[in-house]
N, C-alpha and C. Protein backbone atom coordinates (compact mmCIF):
# COMPACT_ATOMS: atom_id res chain seq x y z
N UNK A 1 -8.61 -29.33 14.45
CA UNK A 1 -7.77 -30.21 15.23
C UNK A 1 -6.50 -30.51 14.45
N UNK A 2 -5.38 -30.47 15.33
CA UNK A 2 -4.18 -30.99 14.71
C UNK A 2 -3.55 -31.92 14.69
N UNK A 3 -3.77 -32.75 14.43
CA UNK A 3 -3.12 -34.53 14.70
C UNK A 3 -1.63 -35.11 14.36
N UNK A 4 -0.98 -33.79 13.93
CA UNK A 4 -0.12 -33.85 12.99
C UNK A 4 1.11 -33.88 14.23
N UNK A 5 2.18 -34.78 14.82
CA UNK A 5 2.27 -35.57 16.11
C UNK A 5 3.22 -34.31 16.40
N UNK A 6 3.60 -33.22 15.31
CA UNK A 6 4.74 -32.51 15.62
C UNK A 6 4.46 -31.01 14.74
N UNK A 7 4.23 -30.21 16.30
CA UNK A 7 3.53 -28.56 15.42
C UNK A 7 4.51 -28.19 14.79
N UNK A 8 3.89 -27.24 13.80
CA UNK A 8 4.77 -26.92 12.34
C UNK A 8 4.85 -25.52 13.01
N UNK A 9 6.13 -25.16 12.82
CA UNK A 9 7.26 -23.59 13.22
C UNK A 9 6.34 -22.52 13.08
N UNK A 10 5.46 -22.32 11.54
CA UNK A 10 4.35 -21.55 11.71
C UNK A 10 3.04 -22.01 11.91
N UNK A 11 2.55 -22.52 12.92
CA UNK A 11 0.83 -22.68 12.94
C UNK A 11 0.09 -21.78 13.27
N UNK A 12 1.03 -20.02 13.16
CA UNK A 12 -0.07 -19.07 13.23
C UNK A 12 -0.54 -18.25 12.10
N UNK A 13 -1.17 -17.48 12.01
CA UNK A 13 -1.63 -16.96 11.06
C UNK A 13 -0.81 -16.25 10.08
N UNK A 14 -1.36 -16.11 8.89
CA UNK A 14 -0.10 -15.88 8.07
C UNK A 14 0.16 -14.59 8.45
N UNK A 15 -0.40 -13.34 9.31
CA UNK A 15 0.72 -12.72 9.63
C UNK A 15 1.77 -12.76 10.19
N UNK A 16 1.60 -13.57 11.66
CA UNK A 16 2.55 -13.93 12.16
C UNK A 16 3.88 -14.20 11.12
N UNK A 17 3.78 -14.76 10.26
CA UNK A 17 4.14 -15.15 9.38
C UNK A 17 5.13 -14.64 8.63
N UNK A 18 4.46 -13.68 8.30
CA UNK A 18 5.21 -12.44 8.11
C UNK A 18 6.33 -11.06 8.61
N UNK A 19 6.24 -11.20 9.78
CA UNK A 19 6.56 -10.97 11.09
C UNK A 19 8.07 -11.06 10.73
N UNK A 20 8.83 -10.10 10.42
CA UNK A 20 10.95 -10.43 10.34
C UNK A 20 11.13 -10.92 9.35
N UNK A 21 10.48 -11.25 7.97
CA UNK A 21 10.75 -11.72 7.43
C UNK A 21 11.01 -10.83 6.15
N UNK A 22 12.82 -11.50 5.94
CA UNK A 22 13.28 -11.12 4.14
C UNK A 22 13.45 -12.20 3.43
N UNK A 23 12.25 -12.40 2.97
CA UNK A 23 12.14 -14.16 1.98
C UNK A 23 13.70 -14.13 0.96
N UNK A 24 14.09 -14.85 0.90
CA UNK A 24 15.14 -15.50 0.18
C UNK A 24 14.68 -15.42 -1.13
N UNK A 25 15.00 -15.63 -2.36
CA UNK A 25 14.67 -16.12 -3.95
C UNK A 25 13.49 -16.91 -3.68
N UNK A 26 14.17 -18.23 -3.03
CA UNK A 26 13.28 -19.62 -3.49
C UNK A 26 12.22 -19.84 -2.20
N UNK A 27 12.39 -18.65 -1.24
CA UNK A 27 10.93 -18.32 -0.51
C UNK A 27 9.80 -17.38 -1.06
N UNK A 28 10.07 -17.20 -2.40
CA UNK A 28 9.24 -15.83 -2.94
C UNK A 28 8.00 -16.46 -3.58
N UNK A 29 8.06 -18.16 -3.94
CA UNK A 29 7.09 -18.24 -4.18
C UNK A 29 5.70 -19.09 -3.00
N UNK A 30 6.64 -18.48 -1.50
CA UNK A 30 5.60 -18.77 -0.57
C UNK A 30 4.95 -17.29 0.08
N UNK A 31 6.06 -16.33 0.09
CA UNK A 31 6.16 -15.07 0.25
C UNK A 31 4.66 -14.23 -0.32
N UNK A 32 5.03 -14.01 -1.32
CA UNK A 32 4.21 -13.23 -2.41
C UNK A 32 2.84 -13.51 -2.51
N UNK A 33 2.25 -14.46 -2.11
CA UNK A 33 0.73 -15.16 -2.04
C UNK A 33 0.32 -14.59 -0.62
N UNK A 34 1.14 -14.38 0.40
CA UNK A 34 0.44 -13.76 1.65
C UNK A 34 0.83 -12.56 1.27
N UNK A 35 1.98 -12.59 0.95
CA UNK A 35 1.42 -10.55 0.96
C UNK A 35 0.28 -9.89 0.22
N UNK A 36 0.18 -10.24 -1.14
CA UNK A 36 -0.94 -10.27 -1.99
C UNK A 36 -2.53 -10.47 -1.03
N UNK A 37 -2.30 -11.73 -0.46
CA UNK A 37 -4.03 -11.98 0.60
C UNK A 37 -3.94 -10.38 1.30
N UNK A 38 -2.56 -10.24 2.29
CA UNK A 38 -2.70 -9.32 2.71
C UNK A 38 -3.10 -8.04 2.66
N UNK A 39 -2.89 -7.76 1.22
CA UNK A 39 -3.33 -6.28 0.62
C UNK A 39 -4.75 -6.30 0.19
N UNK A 40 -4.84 -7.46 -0.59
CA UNK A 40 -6.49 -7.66 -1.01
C UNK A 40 -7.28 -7.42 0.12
N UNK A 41 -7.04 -8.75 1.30
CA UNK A 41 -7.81 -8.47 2.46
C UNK A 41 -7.97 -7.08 3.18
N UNK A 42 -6.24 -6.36 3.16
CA UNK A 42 -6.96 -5.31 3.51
C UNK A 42 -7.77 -4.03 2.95
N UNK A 43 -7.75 -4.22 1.90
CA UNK A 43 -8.65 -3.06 0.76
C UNK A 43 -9.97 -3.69 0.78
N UNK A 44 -10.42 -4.98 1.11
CA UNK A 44 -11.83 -5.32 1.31
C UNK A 44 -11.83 -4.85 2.32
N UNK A 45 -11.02 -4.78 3.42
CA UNK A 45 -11.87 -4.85 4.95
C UNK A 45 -11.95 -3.32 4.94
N UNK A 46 -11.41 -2.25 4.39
CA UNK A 46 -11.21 -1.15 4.57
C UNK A 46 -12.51 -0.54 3.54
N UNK A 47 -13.07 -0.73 2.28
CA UNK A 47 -13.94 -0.65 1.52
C UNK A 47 -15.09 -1.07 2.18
N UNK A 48 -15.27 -2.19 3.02
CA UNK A 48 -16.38 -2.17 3.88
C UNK A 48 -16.77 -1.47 5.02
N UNK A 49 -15.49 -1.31 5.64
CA UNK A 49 -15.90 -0.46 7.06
C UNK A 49 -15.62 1.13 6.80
N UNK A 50 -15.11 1.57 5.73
CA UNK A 50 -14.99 2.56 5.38
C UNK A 50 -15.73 3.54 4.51
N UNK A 51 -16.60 2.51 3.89
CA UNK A 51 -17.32 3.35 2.51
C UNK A 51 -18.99 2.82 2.79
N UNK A 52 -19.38 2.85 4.39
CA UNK A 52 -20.86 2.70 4.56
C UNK A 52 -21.34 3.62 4.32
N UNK A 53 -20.68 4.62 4.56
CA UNK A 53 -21.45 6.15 4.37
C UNK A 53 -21.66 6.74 3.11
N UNK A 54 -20.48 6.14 2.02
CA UNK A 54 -19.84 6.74 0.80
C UNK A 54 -19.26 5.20 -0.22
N UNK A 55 -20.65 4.43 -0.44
CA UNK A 55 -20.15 3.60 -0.97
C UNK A 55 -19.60 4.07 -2.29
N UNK A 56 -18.31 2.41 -2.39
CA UNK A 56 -17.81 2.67 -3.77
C UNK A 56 -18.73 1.94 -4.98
N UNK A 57 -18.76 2.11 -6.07
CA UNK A 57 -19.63 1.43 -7.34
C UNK A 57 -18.73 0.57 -7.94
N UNK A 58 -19.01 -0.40 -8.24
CA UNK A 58 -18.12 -1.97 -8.41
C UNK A 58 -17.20 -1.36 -9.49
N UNK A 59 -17.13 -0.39 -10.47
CA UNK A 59 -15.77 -0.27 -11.02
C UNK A 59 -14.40 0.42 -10.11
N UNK A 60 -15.24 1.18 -9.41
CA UNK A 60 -14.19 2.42 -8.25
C UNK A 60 -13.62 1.34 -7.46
N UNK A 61 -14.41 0.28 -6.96
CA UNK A 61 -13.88 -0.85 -6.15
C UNK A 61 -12.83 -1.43 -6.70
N UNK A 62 -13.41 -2.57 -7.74
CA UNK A 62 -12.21 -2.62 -8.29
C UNK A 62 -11.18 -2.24 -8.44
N UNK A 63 -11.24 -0.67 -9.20
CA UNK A 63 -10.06 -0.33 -9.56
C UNK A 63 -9.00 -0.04 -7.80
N UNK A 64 -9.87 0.19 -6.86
CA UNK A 64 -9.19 0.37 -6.10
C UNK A 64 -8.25 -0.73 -5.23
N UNK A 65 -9.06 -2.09 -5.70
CA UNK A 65 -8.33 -3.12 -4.89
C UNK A 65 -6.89 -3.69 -6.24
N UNK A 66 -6.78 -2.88 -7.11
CA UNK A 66 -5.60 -2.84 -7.92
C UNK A 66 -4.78 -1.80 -7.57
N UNK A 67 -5.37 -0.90 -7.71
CA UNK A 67 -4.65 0.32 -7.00
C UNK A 67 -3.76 0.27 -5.50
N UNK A 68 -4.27 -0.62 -4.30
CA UNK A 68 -3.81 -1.40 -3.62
C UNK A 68 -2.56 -2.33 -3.96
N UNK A 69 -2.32 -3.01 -4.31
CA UNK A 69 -1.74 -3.58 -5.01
C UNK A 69 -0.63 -3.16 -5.68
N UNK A 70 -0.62 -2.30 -6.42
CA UNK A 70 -0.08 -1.49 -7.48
C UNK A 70 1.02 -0.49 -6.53
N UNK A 71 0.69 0.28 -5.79
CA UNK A 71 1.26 1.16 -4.71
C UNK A 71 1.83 0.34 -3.96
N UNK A 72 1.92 -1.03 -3.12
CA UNK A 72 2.64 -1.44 -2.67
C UNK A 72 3.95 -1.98 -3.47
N UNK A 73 3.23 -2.65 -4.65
CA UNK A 73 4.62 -3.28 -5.05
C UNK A 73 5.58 -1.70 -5.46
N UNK A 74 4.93 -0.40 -6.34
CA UNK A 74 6.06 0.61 -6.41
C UNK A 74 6.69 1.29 -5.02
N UNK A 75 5.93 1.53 -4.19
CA UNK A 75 6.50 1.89 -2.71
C UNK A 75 7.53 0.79 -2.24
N UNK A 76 7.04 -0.14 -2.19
CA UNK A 76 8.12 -1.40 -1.48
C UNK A 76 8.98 -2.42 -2.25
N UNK A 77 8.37 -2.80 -3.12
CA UNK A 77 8.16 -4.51 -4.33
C UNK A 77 7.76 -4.85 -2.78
N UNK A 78 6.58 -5.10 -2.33
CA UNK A 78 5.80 -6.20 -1.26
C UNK A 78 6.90 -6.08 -0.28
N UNK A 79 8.00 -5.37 -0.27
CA UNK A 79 8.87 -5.20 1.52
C UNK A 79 8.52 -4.49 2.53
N UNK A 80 8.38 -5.10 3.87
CA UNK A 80 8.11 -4.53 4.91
C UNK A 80 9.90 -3.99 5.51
N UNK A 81 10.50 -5.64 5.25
CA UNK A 81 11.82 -5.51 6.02
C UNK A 81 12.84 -6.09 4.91
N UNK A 82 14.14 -5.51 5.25
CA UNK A 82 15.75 -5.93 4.05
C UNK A 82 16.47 -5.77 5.31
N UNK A 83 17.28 -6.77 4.93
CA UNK A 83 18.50 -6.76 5.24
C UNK A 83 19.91 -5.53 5.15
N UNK A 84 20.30 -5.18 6.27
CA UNK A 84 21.04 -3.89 6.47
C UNK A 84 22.59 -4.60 7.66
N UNK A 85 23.42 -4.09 6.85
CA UNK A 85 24.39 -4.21 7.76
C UNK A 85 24.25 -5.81 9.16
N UNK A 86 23.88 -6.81 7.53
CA UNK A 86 23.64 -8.25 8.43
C UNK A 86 22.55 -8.23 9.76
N UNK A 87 21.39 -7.34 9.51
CA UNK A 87 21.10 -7.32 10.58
C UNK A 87 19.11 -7.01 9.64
N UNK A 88 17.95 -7.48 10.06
CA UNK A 88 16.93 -7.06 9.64
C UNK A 88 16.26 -6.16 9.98
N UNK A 89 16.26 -5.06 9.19
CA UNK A 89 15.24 -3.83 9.55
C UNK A 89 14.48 -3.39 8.56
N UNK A 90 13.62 -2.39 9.19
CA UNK A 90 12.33 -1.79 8.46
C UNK A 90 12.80 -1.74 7.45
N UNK A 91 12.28 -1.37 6.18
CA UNK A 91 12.43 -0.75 4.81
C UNK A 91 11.90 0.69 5.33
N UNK A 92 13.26 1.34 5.10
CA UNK A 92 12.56 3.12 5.65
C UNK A 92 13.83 3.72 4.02
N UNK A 93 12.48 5.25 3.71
CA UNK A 93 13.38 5.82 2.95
C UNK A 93 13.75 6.97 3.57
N UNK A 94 14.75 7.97 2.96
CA UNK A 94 15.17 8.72 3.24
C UNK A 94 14.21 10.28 4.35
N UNK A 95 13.00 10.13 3.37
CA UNK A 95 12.71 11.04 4.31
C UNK A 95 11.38 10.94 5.10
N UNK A 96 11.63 9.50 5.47
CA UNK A 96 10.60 8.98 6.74
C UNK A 96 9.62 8.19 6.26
N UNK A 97 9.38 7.37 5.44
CA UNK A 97 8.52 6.38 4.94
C UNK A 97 9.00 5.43 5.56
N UNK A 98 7.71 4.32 5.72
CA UNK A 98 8.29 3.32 6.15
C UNK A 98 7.54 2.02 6.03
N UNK A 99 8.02 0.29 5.70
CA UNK A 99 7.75 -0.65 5.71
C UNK A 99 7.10 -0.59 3.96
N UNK A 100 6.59 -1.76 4.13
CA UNK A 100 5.55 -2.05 2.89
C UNK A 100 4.79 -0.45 2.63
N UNK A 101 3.82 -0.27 2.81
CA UNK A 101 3.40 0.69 1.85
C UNK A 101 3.77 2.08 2.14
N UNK A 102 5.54 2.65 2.81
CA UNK A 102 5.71 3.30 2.73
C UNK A 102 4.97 4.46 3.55
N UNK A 103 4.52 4.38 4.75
CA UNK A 103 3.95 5.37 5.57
C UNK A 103 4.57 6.55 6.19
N UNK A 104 4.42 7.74 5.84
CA UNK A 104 5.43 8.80 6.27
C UNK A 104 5.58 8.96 7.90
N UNK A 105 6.17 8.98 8.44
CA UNK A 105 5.98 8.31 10.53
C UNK A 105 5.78 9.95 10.56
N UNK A 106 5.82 11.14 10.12
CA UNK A 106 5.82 12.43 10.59
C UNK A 106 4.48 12.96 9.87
N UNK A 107 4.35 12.40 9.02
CA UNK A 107 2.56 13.29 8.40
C UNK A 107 1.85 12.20 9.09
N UNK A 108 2.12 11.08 9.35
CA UNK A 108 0.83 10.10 9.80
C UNK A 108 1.16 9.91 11.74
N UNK A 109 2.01 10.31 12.40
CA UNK A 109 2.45 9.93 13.54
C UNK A 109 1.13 10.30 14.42
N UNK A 110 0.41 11.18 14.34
CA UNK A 110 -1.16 11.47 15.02
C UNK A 110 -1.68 10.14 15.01
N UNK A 111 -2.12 9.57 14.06
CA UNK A 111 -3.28 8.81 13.39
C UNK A 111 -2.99 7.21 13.35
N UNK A 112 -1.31 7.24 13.63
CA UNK A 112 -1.08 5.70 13.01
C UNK A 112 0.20 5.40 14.48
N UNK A 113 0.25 4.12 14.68
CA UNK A 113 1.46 3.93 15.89
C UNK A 113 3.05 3.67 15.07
N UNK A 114 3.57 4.88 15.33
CA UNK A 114 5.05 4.69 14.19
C UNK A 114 5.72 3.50 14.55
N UNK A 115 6.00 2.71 15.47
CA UNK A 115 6.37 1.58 15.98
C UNK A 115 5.40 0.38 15.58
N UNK A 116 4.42 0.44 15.58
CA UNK A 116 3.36 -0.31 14.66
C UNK A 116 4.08 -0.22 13.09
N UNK A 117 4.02 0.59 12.76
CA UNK A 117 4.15 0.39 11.35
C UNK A 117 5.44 0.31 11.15
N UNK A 118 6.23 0.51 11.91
CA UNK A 118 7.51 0.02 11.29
C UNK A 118 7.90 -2.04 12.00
N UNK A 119 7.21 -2.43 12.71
CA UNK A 119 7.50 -3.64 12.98
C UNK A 119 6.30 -4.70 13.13
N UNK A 120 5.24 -3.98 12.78
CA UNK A 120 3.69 -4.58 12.35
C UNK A 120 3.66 -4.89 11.02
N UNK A 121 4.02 -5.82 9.69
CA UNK A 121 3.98 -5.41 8.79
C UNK A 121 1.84 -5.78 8.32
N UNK A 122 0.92 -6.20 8.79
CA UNK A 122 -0.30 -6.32 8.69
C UNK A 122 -0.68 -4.89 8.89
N UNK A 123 0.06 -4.16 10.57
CA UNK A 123 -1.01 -2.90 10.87
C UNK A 123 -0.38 -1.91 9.60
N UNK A 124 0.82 -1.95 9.08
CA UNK A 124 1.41 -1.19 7.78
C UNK A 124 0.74 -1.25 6.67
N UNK A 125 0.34 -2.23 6.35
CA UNK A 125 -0.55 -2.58 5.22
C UNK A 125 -1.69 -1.52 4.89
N UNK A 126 -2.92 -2.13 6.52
CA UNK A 126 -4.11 -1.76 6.78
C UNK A 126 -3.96 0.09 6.86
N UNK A 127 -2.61 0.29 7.36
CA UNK A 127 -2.84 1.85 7.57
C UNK A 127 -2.71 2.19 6.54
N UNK A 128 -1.65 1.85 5.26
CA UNK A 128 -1.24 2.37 3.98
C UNK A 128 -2.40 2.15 3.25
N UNK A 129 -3.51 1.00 2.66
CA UNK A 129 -4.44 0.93 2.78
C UNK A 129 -5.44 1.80 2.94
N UNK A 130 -6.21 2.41 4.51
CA UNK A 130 -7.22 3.55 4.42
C UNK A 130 -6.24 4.61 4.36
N UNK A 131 -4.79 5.05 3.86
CA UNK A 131 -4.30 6.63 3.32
C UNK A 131 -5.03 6.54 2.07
N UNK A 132 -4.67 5.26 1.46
CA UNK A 132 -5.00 5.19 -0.26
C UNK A 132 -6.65 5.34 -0.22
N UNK A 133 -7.06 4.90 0.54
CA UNK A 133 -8.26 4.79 0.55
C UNK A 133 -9.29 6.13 0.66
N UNK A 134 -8.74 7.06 1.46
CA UNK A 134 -8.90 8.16 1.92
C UNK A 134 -8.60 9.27 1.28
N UNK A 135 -7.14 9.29 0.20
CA UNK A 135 -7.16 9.93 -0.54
C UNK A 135 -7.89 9.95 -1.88
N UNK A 136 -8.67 8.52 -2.73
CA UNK A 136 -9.09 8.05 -3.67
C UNK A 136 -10.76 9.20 -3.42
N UNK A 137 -11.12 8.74 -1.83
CA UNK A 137 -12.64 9.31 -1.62
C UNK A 137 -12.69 10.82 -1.72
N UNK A 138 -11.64 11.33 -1.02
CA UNK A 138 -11.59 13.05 -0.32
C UNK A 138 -10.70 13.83 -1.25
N UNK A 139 -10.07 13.02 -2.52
CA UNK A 139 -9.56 14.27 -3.40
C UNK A 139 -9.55 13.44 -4.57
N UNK A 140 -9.29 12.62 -5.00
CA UNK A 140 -9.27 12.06 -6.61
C UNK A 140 -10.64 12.28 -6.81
N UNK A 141 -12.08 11.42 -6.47
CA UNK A 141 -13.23 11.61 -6.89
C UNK A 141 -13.87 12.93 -6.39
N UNK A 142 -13.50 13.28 -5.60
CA UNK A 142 -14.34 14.43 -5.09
C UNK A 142 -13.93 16.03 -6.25
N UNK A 143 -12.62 15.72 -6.81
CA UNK A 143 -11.76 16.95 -7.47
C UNK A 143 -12.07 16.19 -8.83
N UNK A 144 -13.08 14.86 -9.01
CA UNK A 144 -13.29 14.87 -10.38
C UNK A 144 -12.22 14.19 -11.54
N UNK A 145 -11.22 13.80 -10.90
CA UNK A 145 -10.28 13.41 -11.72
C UNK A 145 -10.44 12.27 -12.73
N UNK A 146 -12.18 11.71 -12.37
CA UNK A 146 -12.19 10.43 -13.58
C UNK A 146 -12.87 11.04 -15.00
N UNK A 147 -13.04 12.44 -14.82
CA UNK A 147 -13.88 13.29 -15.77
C UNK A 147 -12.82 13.66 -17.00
N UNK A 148 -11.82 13.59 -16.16
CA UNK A 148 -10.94 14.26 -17.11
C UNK A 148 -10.31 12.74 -18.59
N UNK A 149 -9.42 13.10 -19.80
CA UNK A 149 -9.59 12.45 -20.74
C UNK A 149 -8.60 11.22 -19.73
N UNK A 150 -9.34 9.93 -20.50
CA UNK A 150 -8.69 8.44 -19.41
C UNK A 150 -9.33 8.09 -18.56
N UNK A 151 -10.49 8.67 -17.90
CA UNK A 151 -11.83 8.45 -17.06
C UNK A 151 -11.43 7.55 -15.89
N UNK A 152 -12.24 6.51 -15.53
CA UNK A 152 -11.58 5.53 -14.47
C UNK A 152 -10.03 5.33 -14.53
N UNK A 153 -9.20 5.05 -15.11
CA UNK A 153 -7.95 5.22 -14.92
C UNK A 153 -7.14 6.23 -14.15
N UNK A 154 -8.23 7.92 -14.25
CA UNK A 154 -7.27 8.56 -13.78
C UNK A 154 -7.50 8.78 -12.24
N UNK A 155 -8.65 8.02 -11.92
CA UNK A 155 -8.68 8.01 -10.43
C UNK A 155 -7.98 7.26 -9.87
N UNK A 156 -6.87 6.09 -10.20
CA UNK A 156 -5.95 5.50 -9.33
C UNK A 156 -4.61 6.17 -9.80
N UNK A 157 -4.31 6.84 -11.11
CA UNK A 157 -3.10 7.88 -10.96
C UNK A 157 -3.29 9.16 -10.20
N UNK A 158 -4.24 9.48 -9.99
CA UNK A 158 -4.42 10.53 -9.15
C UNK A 158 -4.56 10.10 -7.44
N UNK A 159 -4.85 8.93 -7.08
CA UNK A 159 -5.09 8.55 -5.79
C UNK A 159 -3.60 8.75 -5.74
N UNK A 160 -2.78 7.71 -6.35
CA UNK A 160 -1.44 7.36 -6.14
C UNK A 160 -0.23 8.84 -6.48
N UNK A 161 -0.55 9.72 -7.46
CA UNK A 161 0.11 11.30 -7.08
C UNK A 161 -0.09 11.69 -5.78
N UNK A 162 -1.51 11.59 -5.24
CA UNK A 162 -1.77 12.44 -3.28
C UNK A 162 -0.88 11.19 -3.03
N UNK A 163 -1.05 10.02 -2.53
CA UNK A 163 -0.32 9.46 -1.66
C UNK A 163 1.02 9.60 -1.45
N UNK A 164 1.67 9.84 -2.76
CA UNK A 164 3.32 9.72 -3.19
C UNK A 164 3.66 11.13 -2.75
N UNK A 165 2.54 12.11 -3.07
CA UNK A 165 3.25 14.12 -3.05
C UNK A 165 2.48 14.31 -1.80
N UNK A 166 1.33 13.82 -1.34
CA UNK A 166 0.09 15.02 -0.66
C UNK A 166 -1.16 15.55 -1.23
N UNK A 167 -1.90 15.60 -0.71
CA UNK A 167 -3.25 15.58 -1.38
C UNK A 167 -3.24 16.90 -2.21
N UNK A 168 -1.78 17.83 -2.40
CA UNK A 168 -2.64 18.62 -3.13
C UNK A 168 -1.98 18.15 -4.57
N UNK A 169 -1.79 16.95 -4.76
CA UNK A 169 -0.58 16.50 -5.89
C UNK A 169 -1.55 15.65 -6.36
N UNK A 170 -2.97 16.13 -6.41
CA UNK A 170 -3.88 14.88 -7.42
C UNK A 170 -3.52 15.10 -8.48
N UNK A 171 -3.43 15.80 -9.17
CA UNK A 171 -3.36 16.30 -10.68
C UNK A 171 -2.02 16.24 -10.75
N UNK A 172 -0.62 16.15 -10.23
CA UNK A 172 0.79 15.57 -10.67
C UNK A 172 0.44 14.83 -11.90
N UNK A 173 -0.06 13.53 -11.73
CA UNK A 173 -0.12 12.75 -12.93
C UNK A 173 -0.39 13.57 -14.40
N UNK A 174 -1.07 14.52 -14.74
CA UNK A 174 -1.18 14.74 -16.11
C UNK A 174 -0.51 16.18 -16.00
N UNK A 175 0.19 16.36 -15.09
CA UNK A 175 0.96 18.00 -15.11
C UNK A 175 2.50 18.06 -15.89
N UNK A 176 2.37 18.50 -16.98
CA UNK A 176 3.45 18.15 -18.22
C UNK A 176 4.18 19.04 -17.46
N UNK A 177 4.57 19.93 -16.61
CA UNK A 177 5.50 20.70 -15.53
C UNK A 177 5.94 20.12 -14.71
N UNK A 178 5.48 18.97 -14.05
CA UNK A 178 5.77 18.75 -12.75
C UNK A 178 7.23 18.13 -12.72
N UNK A 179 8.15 18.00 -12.14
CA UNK A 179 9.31 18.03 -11.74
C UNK A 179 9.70 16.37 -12.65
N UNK A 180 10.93 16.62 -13.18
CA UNK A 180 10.94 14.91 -13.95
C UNK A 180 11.14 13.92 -12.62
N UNK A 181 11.40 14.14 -11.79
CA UNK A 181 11.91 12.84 -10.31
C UNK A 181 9.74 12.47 -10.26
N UNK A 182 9.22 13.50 -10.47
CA UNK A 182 7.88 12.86 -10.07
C UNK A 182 6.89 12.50 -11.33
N UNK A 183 7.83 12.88 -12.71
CA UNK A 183 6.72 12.24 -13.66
C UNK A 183 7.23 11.20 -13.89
N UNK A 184 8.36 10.36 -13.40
CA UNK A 184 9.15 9.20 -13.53
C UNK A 184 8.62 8.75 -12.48
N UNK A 185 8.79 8.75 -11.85
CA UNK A 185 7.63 8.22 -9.82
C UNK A 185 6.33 7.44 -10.53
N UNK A 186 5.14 8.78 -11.30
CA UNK A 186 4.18 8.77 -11.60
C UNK A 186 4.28 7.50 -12.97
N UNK A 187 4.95 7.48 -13.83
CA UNK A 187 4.59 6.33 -14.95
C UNK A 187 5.56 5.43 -14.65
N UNK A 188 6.40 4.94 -13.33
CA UNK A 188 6.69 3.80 -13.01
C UNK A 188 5.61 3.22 -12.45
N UNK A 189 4.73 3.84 -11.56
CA UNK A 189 3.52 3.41 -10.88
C UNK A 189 2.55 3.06 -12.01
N UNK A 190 2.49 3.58 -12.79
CA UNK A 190 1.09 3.50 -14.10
C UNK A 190 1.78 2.28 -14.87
N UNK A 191 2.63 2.11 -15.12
CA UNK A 191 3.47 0.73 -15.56
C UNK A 191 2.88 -0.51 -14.93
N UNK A 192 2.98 0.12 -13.09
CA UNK A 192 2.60 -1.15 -12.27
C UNK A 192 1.26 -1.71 -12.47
């Protein structure tokens, strides 16, 4: 019940919340606490409805609800939307990513609503979310990558190489060849 004689601008949920918004400086420290719920929440809700078949073991979990985390702030710093020509729009890069965790609208346009994710910033999350999620199950652990020297560690640099290149870019991370634009990509993310 709300007794409070005069409803407050947001009394909906903190996505709503989120919804158009390019927090200011001195909104960042209201900002940053929902986006954060947001990512956590969605790497739990996605680890549960996702890994009945193929559970994860409380370190893979973990590391993955950091890994979460970690990929949004290098894909975005936590932006769905910036400011452009005085006017608010998506955070899109050059060659079709888009919002907070950076969803490609042309490799994911089957699977995900490109209009969703560019003005949903929750359904952006949740979809960026089971990619990471999906790539961690079906090519980092499955191709073994925690075997190699760095063990658990190298399954969230290797989740985060497929997400950033494509699943066949698990192994980017320790490939002393791979192009300098992506071993700079790769240990800005390992920084994060």
């Amino acid at each position: 019940f709300d007794f409070w004689p005069i409803r407050s601008a947001w009394a909906g949920s903190s996505d709503e919340r989120l919804q158009i918004w390019v927090p200011k400086k001195s909104e960042l420290p209201e900002y940053l606490p929902i986006i954060r719920k947001l990512l956590t929440d969605s790497a739990s809700n996605t680890v549960a409805n996702l890994s009945e078949s193929e559970p994860l073991d409380a370190s893979v979990n973990k590391l993955f609800h950091h890994l979460v985390l970690a990929t949004a702030w290098q894909e975005s710093c936590w932006r769905q939307y910036v400011i452009k020509n005085r006017k608010i729009v998506t955070l899109r890069s050059g060659t079709g990513d888009t919002g907070l965790m950076q969803i490609n609208e042309r490799v994911w346009r089957g699977l995900y609503n490109t209009q969703k994710l560019r003005w949903d910033t929750a359904y952006n999350a949740r979809a960026g979310v089971e990619v990471l999620h999906r790539y961690l199950l079906r090519y980092a652990l499955k191709r073994g990558e925690h075997k190699h020297k760095g063990g658990l560690d190298n399954l969230a640099r290797s989740t985060y190489s497929a997400y950033n290149g494509g699943p066949d870019e698990t192994a980017r991370y320790r490939n002393t060849r791979a192009p300098a634009v992506h071993q700079k990509t790769d240990a800005a993310f390992w920084q994060k």
